[in-house]
C-alpha atoms as a PDB file:
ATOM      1  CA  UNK A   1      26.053   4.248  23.437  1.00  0.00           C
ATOM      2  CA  UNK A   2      23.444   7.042  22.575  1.00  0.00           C
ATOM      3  CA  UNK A   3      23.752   5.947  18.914  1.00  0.00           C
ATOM      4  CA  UNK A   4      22.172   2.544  19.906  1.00  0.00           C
ATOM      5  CA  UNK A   5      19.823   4.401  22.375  1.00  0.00           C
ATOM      6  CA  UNK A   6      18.568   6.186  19.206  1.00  0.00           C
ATOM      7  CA  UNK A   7      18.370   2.994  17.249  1.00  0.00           C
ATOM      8  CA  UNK A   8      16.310   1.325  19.593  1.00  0.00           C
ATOM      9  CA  UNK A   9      13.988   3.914  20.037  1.00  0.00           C
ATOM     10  CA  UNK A  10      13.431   4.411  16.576  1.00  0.00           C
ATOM     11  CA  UNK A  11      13.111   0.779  16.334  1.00  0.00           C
ATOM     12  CA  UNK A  12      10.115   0.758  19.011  1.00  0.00           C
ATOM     13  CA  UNK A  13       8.635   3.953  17.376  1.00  0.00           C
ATOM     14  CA  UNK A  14       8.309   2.402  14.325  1.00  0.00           C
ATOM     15  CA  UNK A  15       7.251  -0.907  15.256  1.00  0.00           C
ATOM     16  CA  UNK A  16       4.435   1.028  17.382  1.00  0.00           C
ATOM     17  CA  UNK A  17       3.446   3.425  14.371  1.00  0.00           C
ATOM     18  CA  UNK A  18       2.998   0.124  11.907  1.00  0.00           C
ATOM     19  CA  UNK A  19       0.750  -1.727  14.799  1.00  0.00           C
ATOM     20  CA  UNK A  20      -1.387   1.320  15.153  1.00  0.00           C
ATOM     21  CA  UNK A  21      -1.545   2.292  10.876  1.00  0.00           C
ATOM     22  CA  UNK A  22      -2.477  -1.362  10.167  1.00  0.00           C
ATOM     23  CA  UNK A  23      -5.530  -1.365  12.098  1.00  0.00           C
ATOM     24  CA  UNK A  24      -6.697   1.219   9.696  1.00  0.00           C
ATOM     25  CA  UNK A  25      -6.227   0.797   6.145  1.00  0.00           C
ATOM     26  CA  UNK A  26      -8.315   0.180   3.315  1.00  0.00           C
ATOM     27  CA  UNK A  27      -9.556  -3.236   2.707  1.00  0.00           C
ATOM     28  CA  UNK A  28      -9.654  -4.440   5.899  1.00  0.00           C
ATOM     29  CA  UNK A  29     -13.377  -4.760   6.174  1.00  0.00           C
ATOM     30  CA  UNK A  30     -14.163  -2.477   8.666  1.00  0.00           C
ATOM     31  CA  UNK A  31     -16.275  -0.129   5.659  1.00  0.00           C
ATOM     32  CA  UNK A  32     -19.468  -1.433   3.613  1.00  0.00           C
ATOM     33  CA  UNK A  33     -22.067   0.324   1.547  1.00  0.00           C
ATOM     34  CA  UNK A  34     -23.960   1.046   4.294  1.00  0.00           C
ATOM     35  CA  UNK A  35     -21.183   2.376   6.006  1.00  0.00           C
ATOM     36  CA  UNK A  36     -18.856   3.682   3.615  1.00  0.00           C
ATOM     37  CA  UNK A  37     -15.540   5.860   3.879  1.00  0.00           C
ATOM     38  CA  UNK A  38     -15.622   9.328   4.108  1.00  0.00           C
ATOM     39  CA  UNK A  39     -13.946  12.632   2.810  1.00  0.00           C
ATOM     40  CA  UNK A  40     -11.741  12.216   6.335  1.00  0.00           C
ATOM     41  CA  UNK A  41     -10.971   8.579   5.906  1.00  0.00           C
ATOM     42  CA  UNK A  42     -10.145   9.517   2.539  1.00  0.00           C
ATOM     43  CA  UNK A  43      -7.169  11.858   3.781  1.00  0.00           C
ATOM     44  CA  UNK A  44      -6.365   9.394   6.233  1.00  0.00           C
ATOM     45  CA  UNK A  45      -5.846   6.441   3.576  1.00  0.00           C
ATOM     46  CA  UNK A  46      -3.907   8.984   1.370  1.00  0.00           C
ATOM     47  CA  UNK A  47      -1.240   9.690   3.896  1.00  0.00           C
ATOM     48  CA  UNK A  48      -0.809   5.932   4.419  1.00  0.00           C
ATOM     49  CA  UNK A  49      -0.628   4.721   1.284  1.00  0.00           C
ATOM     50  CA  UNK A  50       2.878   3.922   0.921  1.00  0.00           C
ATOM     51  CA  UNK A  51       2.405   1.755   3.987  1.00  0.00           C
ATOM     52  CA  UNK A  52      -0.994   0.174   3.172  1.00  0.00           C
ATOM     53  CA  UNK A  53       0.735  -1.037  -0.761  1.00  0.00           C
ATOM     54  CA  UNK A  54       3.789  -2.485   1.555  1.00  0.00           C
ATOM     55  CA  UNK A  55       1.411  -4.081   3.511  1.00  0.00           C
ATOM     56  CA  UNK A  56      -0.663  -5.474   0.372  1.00  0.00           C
ATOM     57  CA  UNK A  57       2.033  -7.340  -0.788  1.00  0.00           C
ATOM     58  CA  UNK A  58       1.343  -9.700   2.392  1.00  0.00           C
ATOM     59  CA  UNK A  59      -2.341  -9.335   3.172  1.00  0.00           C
ATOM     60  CA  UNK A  60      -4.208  -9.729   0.098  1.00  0.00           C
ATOM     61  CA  UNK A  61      -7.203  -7.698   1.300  1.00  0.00           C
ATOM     62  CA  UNK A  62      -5.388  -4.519   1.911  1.00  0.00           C
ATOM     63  CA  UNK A  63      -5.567  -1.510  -0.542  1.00  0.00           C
ATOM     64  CA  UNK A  64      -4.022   1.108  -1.049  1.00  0.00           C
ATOM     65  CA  UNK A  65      -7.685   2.612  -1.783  1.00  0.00           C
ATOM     66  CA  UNK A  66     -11.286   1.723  -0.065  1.00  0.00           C
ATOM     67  CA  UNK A  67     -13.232   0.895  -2.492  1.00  0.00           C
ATOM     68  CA  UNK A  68     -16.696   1.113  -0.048  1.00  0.00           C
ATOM     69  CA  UNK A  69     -15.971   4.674  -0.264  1.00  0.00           C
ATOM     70  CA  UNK A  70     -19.144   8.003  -0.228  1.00  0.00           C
ATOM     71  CA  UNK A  71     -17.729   8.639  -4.003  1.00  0.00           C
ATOM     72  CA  UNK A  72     -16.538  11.819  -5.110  1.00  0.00           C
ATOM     73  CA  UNK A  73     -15.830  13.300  -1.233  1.00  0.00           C
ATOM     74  CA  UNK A  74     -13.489  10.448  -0.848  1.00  0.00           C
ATOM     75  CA  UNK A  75     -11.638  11.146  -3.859  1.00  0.00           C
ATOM     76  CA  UNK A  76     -11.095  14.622  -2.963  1.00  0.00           C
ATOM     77  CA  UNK A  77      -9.583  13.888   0.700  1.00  0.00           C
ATOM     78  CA  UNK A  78      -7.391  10.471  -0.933  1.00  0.00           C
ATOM     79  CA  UNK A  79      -6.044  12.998  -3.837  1.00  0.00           C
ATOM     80  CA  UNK A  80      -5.643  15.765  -1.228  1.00  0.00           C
ATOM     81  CA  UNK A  81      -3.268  13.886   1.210  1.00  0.00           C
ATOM     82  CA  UNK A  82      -1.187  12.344  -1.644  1.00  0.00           C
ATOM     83  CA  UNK A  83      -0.643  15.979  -3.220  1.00  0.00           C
ATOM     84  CA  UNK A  84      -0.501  17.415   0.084  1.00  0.00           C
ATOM     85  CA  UNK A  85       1.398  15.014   1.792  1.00  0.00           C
ATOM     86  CA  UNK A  86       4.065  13.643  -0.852  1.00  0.00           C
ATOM     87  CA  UNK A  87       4.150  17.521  -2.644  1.00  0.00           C
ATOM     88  CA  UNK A  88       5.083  18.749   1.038  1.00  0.00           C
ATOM     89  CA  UNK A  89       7.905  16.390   1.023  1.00  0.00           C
ATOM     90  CA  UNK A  90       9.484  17.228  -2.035  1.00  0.00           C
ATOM     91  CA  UNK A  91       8.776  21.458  -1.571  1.00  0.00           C
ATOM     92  CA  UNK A  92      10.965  21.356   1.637  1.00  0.00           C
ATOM     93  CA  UNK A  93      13.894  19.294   0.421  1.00  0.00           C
ATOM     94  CA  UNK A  94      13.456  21.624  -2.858  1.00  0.00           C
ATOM     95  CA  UNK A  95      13.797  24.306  -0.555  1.00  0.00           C
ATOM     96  CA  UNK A  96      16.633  23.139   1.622  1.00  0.00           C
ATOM     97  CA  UNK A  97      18.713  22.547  -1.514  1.00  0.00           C
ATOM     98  CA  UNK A  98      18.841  26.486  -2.241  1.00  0.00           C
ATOM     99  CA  UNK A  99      22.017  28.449  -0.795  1.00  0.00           C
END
């Protein structure tokens, strides 16, 4: 019984999370040259990326990168959040794996 409790709230969680992330990944229009991404956005689309090239497989204007982007700012947040984000990951099962 609180196994399936879990399940089902993980189940809503993530159905919630992927409503909310979708409204907000590159490609989706919301970003032109007058209006381009930003060093933030740039973080932001780097610690969704798995998600946005899942979604990209169904929705051919999603990217897993904005290409309406301020240039070299961008960059720096997008490579930030993937180091940051997916090095973060690996350090702290690296570090659970010591006795």
């Amino acid at each position: 019984m609180k196994n399936s409790k879990r399940f089902i709230l993980l189940c809503v969680v993530f159905i919630t999370m992927t409503i909310l992330l979708s409204g907000c990944m590159p490609g989706d229009g919301s970003y032109t040259d007058q209006s381009p991404a930003g060093f933030f956005w740039g973080i932001w689309h780097g610690w969704i990326a798995p998600i946005s090239l899942i979604f990209g497989l169904f929705k051919d204007v999603i990217r897993v990168y904005e290409i309406n982007n301020t240039g070299w700012w961008y960059d720096l947040g997008f490579y930030l959040a993937i180091v940051g984000g997916f090095g973060g990951f690996a350090f702290s099962r690296r570090k659970g794996d010591h006795h």
